[in-house]
N, C-alpha and C. Protein backbone atom coordinates (compact mmCIF):
# COMPACT_ATOMS: atom_id res chain seq x y z
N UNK A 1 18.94 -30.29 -4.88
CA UNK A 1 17.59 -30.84 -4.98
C UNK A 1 17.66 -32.37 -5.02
N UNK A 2 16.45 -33.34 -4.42
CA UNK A 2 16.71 -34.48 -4.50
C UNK A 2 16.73 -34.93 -6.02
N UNK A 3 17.05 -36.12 -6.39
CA UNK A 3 17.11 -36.74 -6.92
C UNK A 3 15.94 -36.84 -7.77
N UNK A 4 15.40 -36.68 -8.39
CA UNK A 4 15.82 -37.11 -10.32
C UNK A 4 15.42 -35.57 -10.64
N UNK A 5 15.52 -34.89 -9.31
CA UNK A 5 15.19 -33.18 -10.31
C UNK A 5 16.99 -32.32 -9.95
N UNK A 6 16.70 -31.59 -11.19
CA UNK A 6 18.44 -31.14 -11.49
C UNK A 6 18.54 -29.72 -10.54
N UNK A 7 19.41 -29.35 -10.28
CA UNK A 7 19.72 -28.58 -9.09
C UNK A 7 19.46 -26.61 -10.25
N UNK A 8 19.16 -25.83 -9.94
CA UNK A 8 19.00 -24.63 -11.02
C UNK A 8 20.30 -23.49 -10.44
N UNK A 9 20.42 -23.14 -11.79
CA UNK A 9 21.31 -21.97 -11.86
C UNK A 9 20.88 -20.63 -12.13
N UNK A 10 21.24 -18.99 -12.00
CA UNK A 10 21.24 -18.01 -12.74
C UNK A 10 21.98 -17.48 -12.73
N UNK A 11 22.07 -16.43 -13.83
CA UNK A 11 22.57 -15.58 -13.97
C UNK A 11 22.47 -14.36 -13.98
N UNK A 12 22.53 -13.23 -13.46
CA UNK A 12 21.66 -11.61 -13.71
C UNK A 12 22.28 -10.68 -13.83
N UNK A 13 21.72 -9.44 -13.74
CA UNK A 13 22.49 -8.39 -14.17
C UNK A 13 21.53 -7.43 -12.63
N UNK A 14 21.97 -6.99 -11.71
CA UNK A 14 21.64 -5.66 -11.15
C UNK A 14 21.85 -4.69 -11.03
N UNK A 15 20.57 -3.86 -11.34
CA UNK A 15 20.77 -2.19 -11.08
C UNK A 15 20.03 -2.22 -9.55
N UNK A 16 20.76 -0.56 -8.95
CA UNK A 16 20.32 0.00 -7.95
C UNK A 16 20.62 1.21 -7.78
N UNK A 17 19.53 1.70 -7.38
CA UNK A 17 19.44 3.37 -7.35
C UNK A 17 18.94 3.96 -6.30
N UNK A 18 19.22 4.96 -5.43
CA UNK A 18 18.77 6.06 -4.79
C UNK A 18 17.42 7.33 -5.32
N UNK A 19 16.17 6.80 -5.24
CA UNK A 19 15.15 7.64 -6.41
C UNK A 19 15.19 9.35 -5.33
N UNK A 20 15.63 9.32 -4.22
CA UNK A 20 15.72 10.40 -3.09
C UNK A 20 16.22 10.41 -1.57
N UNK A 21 16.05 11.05 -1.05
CA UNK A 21 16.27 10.93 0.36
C UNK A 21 16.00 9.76 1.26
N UNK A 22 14.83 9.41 0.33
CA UNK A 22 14.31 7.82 1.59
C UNK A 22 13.57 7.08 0.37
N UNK A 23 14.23 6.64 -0.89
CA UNK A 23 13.34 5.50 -1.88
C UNK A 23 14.88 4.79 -2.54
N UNK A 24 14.95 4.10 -2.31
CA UNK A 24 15.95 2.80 -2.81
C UNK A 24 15.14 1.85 -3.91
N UNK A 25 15.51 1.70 -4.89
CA UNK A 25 15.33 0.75 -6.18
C UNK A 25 16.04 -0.39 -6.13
N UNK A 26 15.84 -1.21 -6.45
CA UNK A 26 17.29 -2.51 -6.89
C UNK A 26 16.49 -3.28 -7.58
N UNK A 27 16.89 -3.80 -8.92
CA UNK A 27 16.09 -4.44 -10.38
C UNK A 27 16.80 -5.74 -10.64
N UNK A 28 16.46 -6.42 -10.68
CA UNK A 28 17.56 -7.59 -11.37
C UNK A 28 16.58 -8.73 -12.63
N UNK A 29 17.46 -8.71 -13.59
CA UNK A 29 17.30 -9.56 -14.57
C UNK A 29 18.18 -10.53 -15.04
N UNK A 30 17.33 -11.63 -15.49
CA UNK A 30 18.65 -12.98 -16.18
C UNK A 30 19.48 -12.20 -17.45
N UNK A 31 20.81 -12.35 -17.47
CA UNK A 31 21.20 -12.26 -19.00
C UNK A 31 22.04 -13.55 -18.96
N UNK A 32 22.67 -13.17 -20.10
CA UNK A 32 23.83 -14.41 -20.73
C UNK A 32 25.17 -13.76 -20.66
N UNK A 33 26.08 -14.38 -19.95
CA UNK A 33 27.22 -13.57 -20.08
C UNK A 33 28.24 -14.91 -20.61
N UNK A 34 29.31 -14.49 -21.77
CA UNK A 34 30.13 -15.28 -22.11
C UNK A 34 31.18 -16.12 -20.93
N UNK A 35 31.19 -16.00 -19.71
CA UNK A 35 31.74 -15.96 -18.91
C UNK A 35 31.32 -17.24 -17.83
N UNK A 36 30.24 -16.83 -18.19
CA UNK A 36 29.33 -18.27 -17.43
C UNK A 36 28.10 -18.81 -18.18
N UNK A 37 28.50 -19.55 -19.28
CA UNK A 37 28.03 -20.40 -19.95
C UNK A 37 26.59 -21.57 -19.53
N UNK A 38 25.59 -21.99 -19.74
CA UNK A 38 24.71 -22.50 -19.37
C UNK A 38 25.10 -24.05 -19.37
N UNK A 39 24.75 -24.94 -18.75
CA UNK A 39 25.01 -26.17 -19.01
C UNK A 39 26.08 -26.89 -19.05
N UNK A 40 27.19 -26.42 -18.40
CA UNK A 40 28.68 -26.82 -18.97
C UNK A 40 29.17 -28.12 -18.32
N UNK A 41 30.17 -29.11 -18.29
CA UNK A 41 30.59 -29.88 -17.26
C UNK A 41 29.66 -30.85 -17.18
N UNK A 42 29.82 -32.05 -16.15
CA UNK A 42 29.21 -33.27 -15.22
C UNK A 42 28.71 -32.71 -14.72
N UNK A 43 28.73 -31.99 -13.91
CA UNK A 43 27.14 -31.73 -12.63
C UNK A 43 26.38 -29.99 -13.52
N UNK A 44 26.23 -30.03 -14.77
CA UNK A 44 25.67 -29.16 -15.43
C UNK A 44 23.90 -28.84 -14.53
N UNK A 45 23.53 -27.54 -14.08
CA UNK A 45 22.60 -27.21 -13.87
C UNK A 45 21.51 -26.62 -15.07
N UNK A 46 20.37 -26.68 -14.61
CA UNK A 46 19.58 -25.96 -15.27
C UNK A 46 19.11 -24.64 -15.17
N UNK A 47 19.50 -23.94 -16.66
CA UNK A 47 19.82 -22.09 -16.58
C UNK A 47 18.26 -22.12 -16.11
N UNK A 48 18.08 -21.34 -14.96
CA UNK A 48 16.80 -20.62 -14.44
C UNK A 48 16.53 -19.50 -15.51
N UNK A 49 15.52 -18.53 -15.30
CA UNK A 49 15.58 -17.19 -15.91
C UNK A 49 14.94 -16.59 -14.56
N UNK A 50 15.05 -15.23 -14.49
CA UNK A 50 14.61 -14.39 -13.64
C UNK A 50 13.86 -13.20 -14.63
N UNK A 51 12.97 -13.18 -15.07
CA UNK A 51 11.83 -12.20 -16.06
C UNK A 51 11.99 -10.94 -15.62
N UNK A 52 11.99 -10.84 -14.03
CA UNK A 52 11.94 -9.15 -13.67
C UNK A 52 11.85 -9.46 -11.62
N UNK A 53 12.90 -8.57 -11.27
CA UNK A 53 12.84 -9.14 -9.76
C UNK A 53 13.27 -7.55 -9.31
N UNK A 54 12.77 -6.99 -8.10
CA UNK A 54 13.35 -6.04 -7.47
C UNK A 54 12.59 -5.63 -6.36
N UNK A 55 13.26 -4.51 -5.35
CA UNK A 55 12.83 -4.29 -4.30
C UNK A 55 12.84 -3.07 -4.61
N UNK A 56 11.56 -2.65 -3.80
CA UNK A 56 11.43 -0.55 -3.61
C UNK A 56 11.31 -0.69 -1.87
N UNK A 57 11.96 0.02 -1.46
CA UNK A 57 12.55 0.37 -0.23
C UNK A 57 12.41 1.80 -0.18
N UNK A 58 11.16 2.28 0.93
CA UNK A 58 10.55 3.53 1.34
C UNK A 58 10.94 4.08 2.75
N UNK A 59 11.70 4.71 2.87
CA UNK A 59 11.65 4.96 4.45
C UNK A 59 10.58 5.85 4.93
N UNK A 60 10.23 5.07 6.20
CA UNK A 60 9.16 5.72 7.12
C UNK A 60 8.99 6.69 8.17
N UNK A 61 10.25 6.65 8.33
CA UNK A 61 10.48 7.42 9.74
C UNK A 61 10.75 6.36 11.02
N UNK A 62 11.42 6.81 12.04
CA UNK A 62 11.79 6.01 12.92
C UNK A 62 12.69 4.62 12.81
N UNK A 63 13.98 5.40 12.02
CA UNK A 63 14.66 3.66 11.78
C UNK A 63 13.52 3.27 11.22
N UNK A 64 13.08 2.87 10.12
CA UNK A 64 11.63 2.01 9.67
C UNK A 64 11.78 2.48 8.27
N UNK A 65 11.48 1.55 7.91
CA UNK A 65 10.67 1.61 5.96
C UNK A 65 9.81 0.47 5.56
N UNK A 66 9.34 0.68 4.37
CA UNK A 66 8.66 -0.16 3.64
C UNK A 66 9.11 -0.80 2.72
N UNK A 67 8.84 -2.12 2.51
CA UNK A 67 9.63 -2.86 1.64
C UNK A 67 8.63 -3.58 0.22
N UNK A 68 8.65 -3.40 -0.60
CA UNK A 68 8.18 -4.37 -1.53
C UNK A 68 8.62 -5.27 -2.16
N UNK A 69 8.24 -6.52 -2.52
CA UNK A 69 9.25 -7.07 -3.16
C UNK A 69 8.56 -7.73 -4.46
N UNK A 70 9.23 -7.56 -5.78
CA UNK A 70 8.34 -8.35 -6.59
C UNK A 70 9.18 -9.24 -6.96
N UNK A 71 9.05 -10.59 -7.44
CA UNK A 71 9.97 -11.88 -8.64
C UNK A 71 9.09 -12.34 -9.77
N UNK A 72 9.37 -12.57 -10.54
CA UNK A 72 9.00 -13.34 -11.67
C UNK A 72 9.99 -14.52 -12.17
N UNK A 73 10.07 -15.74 -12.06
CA UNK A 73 11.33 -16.21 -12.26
C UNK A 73 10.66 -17.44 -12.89
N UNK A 74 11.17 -18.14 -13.83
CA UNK A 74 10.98 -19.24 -14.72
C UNK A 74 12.04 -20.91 -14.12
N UNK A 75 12.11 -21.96 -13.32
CA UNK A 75 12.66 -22.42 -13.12
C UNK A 75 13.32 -23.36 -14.18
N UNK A 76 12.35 -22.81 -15.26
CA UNK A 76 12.99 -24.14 -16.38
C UNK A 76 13.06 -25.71 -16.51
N UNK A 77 12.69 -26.12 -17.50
CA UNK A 77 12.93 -27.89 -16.90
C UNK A 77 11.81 -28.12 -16.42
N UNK A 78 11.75 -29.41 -16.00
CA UNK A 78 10.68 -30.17 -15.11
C UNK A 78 10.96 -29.62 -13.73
N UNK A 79 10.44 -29.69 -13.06
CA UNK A 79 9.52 -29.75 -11.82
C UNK A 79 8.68 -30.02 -11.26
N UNK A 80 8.51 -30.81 -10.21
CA UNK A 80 7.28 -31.75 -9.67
C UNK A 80 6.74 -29.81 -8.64
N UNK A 81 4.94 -29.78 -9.06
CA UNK A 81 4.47 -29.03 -8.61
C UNK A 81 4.65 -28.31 -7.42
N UNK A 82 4.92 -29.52 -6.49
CA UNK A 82 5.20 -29.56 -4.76
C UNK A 82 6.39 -28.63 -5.23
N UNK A 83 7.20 -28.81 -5.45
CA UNK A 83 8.67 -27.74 -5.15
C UNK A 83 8.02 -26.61 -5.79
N UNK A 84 7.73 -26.27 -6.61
CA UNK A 84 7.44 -25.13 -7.26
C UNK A 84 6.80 -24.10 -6.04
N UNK A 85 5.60 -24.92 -6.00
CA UNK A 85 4.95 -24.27 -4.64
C UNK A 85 5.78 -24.12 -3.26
N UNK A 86 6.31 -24.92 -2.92
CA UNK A 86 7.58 -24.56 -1.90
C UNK A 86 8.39 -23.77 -2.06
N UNK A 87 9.03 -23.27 -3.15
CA UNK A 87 10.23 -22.38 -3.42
C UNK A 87 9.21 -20.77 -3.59
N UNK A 88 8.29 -21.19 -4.07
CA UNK A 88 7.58 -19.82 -4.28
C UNK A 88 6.52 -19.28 -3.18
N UNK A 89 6.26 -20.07 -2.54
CA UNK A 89 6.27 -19.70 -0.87
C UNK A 89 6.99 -18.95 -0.04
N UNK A 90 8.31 -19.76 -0.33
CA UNK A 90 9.35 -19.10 0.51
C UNK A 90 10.15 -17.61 0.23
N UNK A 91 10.04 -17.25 -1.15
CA UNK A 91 10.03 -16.34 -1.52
C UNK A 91 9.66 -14.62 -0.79
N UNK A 92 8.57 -15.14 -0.10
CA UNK A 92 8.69 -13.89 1.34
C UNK A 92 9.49 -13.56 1.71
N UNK A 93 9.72 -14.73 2.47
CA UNK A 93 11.05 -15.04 3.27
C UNK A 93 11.96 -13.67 3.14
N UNK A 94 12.68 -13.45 1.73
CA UNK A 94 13.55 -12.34 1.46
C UNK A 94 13.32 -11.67 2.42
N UNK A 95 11.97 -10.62 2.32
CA UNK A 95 11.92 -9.55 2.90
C UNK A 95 12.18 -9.86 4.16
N UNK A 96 11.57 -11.04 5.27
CA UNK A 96 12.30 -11.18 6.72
C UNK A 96 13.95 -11.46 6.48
N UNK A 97 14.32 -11.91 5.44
CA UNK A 97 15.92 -12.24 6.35
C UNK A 97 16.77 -10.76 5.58
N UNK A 98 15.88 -10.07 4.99
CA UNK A 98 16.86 -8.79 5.08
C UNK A 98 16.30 -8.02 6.31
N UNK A 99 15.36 -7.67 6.74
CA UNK A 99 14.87 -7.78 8.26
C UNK A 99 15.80 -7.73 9.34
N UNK A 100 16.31 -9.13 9.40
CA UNK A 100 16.81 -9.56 10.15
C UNK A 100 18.20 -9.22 9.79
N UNK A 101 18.90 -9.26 8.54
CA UNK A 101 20.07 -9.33 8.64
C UNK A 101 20.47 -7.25 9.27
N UNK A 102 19.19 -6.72 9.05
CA UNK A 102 19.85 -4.89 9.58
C UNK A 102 19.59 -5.11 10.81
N UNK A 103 18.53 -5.78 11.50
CA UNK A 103 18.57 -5.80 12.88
C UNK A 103 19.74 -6.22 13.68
N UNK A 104 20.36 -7.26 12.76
CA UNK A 104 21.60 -7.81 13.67
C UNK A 104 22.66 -6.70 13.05
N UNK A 105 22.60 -5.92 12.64
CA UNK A 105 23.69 -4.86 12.05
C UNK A 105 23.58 -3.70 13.13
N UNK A 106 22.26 -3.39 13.66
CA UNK A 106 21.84 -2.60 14.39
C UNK A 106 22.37 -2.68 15.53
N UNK A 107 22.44 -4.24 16.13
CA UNK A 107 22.95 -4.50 17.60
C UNK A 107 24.55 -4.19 17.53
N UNK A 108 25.25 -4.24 16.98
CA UNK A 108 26.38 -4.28 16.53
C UNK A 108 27.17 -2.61 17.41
């Protein structure tokens, strides 16, 4: 991030599950793990939190499904509004570049 805003970190924990034949789960939340410490060092970031994030993945038929995606995420710290709104914009995004990343799996 430019300059005078601090670059963010997380940390999470994911689950993922198979609910049947065609429903995929995947959950992710911030924790704390002794392992990777918040703040540590010279170029120390700022611990993000992630409140509650996951995808439900429905298949439709025809190679095809449905995707949802929810985030809740806390960036922590200051932030000038403009980024906020930019990063949480882009946040769609996910669902196209996993999109994209099975399509190019597909050509394969």
């Amino acid at each position: 991030l430019p300059k005078p805003i601090s670059d963010r970190d997380f940390v999470w924990r994911e689950f993922s599950t198979k609910l049947d034949d065609t429903t995929h789960v995947i959950l992710a939340q911030s924790v704390e793990h002794p392992d990777c410490p918040a703040g540590r060092g010279l170029l120390a970031y700022v611990r993000a939190a992630i409140h509650a994030s996951g995808y439900h993945i429905k298949a439709t038929g025809d190679d095809k499904c449905f995707v949802s995606y929810l985030v809740q995420a806390d960036p922590q710290g200051w932030l000038p509004t403009m980024v906020t709104n930019l990063v949480a914009a882009d946040q769609a995004s996910n669902v196209k570049r996993i999109r994209e990343h099975f399509a190019a799996r597909r050509k394969k």
